[in-house]
PDB file of N, CA and C in Angstrom:
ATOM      1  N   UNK A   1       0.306  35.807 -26.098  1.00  0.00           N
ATOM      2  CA  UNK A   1       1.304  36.562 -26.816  1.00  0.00           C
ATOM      3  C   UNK A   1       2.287  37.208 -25.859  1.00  0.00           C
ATOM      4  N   UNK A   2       3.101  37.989 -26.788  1.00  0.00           N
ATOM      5  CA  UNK A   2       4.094  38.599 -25.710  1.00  0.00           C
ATOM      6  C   UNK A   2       3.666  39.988 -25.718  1.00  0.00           C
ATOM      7  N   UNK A   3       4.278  40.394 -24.795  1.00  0.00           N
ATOM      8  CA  UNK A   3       3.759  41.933 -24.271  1.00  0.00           C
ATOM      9  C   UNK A   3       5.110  42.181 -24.675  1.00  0.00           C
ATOM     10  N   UNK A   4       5.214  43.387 -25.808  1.00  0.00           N
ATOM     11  CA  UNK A   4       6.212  44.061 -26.532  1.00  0.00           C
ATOM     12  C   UNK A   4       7.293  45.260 -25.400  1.00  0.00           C
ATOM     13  N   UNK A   5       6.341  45.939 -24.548  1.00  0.00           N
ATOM     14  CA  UNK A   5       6.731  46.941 -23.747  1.00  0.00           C
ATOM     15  C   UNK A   5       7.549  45.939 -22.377  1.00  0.00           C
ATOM     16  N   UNK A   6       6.956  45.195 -22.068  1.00  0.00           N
ATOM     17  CA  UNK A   6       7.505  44.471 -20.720  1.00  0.00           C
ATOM     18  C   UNK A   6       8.915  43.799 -21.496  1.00  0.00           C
ATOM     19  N   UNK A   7       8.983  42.489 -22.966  1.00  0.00           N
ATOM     20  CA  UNK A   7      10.132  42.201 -23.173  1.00  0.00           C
ATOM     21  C   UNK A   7      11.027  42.994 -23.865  1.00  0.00           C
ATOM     22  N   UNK A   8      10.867  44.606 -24.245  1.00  0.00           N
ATOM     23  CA  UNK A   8      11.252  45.248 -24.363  1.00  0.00           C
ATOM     24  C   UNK A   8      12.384  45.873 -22.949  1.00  0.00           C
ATOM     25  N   UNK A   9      11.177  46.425 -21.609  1.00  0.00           N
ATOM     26  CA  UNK A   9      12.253  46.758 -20.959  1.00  0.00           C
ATOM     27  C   UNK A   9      13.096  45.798 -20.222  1.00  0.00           C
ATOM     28  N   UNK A  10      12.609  44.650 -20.876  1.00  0.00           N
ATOM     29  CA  UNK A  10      13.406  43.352 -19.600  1.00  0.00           C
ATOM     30  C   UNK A  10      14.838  43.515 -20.465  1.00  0.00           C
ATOM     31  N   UNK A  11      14.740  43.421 -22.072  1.00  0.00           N
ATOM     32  CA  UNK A  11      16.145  43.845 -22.439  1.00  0.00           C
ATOM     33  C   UNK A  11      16.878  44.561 -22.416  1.00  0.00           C
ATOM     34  N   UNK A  12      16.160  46.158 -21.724  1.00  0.00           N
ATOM     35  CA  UNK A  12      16.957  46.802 -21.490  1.00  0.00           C
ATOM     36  C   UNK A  12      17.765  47.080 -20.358  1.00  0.00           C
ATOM     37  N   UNK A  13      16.612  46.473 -19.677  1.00  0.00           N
ATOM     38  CA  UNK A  13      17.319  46.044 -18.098  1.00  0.00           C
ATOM     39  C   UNK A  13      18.812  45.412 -18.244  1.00  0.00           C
ATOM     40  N   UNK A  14      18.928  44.300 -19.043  1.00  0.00           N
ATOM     41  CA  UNK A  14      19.541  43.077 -19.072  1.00  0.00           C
ATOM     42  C   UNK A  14      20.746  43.854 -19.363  1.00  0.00           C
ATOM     43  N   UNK A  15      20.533  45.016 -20.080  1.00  0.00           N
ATOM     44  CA  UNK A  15      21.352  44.909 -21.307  1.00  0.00           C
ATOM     45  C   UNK A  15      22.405  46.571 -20.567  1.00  0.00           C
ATOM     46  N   UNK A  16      21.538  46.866 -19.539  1.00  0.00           N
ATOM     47  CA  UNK A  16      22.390  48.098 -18.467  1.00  0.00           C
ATOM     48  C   UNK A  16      22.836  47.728 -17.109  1.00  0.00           C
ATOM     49  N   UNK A  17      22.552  46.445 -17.075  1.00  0.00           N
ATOM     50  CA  UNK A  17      22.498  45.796 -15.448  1.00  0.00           C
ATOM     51  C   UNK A  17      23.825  46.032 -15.172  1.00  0.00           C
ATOM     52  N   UNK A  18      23.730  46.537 -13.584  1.00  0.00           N
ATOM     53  CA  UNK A  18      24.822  47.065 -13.045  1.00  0.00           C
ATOM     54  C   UNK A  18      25.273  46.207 -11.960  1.00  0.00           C
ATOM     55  N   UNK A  19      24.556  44.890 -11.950  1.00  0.00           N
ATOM     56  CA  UNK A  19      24.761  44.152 -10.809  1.00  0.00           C
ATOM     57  C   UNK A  19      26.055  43.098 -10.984  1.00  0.00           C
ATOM     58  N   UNK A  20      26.555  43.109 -11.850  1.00  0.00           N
ATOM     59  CA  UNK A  20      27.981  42.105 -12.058  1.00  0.00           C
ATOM     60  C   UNK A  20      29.364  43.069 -11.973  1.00  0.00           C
ATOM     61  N   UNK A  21      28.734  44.330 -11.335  1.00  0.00           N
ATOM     62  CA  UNK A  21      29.683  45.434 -11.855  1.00  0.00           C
ATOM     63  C   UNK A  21      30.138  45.667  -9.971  1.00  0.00           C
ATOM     64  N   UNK A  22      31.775  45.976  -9.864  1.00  0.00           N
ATOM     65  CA  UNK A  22      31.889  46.675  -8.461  1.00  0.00           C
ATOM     66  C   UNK A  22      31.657  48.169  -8.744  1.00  0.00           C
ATOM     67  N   UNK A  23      31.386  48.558  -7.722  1.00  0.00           N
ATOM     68  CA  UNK A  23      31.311  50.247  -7.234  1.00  0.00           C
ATOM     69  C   UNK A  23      32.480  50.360  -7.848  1.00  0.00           C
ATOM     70  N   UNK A  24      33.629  50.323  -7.787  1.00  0.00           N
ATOM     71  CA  UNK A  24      34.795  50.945  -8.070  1.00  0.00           C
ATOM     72  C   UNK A  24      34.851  51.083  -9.888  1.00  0.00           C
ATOM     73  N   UNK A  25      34.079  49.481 -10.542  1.00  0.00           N
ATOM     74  CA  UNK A  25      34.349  49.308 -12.174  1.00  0.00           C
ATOM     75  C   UNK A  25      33.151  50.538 -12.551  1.00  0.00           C
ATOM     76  N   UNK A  26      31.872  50.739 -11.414  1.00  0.00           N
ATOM     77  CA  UNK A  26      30.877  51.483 -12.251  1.00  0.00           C
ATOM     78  C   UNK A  26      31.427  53.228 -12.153  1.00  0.00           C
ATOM     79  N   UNK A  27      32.162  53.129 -11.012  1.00  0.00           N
ATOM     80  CA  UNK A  27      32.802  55.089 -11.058  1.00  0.00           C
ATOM     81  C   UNK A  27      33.934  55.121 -11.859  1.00  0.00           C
ATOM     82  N   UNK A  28      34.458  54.058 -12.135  1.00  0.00           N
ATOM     83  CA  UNK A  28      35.461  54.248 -13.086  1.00  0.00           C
ATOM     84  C   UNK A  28      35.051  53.976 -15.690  1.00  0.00           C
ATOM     85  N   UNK A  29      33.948  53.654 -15.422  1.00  0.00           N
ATOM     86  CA  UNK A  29      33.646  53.129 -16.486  1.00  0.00           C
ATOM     87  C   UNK A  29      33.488  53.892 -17.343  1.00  0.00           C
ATOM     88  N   UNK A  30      32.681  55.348 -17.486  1.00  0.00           N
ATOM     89  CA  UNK A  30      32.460  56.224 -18.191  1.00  0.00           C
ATOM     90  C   UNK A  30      32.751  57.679 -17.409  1.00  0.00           C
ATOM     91  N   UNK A  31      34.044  57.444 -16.882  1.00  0.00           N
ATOM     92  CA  UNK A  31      34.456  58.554 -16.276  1.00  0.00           C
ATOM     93  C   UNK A  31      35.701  59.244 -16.943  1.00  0.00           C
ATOM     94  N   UNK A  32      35.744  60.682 -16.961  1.00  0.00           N
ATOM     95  CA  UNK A  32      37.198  60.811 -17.442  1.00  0.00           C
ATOM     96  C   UNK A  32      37.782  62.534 -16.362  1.00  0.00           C
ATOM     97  N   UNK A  33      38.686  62.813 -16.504  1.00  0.00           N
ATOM     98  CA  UNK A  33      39.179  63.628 -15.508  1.00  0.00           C
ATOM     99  C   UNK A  33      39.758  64.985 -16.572  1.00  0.00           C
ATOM    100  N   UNK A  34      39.392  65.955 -15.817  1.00  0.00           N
ATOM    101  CA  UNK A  34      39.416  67.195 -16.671  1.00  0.00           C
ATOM    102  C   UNK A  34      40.238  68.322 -15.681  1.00  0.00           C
ATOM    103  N   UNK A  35      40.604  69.358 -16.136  1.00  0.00           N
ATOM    104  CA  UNK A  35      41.420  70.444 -15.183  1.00  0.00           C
ATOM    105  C   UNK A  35      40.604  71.917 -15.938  1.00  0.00           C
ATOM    106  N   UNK A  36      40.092  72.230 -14.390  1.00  0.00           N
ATOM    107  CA  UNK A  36      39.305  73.052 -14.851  1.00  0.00           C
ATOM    108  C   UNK A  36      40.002  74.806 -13.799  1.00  0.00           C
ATOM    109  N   UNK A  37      40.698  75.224 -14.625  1.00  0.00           N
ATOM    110  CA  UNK A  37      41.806  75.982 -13.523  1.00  0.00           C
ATOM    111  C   UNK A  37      42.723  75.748 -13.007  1.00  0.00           C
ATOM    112  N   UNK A  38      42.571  75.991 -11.862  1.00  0.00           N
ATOM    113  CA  UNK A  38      43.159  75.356 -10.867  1.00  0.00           C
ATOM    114  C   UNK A  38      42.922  73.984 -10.156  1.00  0.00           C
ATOM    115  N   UNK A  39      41.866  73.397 -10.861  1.00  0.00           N
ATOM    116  CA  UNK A  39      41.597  72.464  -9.944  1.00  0.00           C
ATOM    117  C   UNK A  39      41.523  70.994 -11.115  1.00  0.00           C
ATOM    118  N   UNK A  40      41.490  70.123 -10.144  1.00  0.00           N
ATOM    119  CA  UNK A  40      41.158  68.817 -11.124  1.00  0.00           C
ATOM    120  C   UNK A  40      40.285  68.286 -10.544  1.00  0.00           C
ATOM    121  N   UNK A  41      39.102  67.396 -11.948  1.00  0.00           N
ATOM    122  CA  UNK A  41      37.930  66.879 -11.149  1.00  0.00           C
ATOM    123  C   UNK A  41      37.573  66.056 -12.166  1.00  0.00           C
ATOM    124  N   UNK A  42      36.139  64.927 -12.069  1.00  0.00           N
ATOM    125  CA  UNK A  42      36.717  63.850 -12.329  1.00  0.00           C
ATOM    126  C   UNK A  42      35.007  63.517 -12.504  1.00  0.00           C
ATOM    127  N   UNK A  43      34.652  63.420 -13.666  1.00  0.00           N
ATOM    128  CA  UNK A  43      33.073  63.407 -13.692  1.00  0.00           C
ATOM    129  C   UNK A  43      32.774  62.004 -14.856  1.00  0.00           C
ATOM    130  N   UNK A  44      31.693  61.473 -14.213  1.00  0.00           N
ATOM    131  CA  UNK A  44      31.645  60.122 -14.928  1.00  0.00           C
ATOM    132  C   UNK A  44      29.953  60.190 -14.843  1.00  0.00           C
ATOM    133  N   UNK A  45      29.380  58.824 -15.497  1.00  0.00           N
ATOM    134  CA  UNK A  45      27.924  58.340 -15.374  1.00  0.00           C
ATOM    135  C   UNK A  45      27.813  56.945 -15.459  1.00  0.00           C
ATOM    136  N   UNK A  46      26.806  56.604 -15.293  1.00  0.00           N
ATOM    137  CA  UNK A  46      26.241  55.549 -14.990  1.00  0.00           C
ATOM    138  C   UNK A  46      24.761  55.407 -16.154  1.00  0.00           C
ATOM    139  N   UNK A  47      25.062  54.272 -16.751  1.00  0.00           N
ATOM    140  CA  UNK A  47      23.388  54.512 -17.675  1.00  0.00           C
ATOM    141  C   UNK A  47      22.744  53.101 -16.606  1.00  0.00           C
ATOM    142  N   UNK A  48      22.068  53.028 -16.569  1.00  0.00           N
ATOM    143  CA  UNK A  48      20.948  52.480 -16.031  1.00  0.00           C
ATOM    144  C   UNK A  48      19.380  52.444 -16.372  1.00  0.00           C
ATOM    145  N   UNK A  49      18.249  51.473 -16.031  1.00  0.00           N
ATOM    146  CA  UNK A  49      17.161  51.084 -16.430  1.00  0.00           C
ATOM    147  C   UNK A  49      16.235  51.553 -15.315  1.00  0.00           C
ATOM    148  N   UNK A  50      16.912  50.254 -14.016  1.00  0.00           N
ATOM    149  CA  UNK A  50      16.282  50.334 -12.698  1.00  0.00           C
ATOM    150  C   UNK A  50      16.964  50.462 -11.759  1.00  0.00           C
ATOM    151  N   UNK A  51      16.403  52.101 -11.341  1.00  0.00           N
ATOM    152  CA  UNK A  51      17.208  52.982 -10.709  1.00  0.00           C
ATOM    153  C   UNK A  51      17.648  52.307  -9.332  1.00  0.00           C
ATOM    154  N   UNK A  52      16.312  51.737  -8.852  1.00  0.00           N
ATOM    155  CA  UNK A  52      16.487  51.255  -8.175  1.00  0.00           C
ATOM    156  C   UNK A  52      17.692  49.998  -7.596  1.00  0.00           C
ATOM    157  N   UNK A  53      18.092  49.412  -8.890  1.00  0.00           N
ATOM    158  CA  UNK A  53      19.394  48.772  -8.811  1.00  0.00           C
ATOM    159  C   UNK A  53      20.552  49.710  -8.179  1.00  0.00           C
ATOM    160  N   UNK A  54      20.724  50.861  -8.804  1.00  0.00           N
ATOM    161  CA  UNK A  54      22.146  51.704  -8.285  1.00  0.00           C
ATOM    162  C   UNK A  54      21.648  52.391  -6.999  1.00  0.00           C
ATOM    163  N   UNK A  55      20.750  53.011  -6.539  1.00  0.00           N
ATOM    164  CA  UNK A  55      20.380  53.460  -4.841  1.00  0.00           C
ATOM    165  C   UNK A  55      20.055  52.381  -4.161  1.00  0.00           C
ATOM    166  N   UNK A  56      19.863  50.989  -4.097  1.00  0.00           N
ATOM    167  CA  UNK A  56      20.263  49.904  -3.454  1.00  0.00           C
ATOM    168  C   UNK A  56      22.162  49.895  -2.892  1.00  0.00           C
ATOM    169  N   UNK A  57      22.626  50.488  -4.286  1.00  0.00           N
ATOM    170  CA  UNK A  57      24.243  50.176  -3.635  1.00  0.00           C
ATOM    171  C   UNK A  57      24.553  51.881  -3.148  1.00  0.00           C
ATOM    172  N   UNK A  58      23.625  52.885  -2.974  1.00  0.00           N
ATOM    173  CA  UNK A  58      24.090  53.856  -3.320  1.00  0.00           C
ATOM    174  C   UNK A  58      25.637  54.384  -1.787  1.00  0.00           C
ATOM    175  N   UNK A  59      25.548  53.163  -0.944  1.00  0.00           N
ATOM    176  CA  UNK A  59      26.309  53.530   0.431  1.00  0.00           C
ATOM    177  C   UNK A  59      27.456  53.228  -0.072  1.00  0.00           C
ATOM    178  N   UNK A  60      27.600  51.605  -1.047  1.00  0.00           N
ATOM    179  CA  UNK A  60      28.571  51.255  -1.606  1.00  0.00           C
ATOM    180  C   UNK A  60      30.244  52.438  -2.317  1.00  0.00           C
ATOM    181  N   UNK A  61      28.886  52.595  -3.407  1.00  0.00           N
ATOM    182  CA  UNK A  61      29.276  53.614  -4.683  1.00  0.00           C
ATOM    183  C   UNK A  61      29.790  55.269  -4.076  1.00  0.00           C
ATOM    184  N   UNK A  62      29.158  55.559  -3.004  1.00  0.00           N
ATOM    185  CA  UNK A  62      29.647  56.498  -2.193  1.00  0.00           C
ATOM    186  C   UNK A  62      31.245  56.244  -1.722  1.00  0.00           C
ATOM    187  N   UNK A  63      30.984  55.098  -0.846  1.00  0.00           N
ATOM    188  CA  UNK A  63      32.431  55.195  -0.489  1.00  0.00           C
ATOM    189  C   UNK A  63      33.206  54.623  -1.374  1.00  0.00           C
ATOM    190  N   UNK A  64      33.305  54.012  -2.375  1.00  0.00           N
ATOM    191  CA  UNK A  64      34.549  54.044  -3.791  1.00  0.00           C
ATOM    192  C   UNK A  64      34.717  55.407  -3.870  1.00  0.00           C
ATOM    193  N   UNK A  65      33.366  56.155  -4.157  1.00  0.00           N
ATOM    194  CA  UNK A  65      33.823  57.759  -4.504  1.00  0.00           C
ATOM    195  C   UNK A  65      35.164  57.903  -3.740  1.00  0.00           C
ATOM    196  N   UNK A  66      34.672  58.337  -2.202  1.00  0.00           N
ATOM    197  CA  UNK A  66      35.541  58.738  -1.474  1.00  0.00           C
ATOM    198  C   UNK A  66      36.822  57.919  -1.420  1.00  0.00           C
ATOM    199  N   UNK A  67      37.190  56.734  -1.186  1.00  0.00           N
ATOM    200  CA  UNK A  67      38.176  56.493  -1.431  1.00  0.00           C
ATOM    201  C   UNK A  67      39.001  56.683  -2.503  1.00  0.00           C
ATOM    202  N   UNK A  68      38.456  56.597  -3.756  1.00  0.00           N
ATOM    203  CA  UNK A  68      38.540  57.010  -4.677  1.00  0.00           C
ATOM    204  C   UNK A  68      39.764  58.843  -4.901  1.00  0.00           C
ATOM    205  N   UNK A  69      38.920  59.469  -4.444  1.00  0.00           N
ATOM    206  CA  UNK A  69      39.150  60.936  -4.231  1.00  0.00           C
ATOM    207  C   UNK A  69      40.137  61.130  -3.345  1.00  0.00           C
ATOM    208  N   UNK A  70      40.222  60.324  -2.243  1.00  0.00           N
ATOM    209  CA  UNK A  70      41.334  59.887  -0.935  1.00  0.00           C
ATOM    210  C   UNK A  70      42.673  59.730  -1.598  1.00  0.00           C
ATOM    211  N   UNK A  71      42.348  58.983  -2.556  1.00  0.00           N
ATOM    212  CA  UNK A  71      43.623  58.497  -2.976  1.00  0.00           C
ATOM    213  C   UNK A  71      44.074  58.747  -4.271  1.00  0.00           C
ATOM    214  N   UNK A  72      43.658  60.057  -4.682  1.00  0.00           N
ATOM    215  CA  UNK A  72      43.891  60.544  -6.379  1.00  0.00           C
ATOM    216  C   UNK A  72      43.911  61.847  -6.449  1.00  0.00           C
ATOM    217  N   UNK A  73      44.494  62.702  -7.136  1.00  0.00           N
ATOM    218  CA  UNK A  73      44.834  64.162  -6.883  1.00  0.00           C
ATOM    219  C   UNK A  73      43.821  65.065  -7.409  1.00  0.00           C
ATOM    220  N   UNK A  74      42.435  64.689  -6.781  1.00  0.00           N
ATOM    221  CA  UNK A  74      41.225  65.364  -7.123  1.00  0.00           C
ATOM    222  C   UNK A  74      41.201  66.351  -6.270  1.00  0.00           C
ATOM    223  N   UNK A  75      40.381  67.815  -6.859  1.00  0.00           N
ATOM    224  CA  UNK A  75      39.894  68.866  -5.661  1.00  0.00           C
ATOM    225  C   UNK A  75      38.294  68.215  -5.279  1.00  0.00           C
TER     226      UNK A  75
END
């Protein structure tokens, strides 16, 4: 038979996989930019299964941040 819990999370895996995605499409995907004062800032997420998928790229996804921030009128 099938094991309900395993093809369960394999779909959910499937179905959050972040691996067809660049660093730049995953900080930009569910992000939106807000002004909070004086300042502007710029808060997004990531849904994910296996975490381990996104701290594999986490050097990646860092530097989109920063470039990111480099080049956009964030505090």
């Amino acid at each position: 038979g099938v094991d309900a819990q395993e093809y369960g999370l394999e779909m959910l895996k499937a179905g959050a996989s972040t691996l067809n995605k660049t660093a730049v499409e995953l900080i930009n995907a569910d992000a939106k930019s807000f002004n909070m004062g004086d300042y502007t800032v710029r808060i997004g997420q990531v849904n994910t299964v296996d975490l381990n998928e996104i701290l594999g790229r986490q050097a990646e996804l860092e530097q989109a941040i920063t470039e990111t921030l480099n080049n956009a009128e964030y505090d």
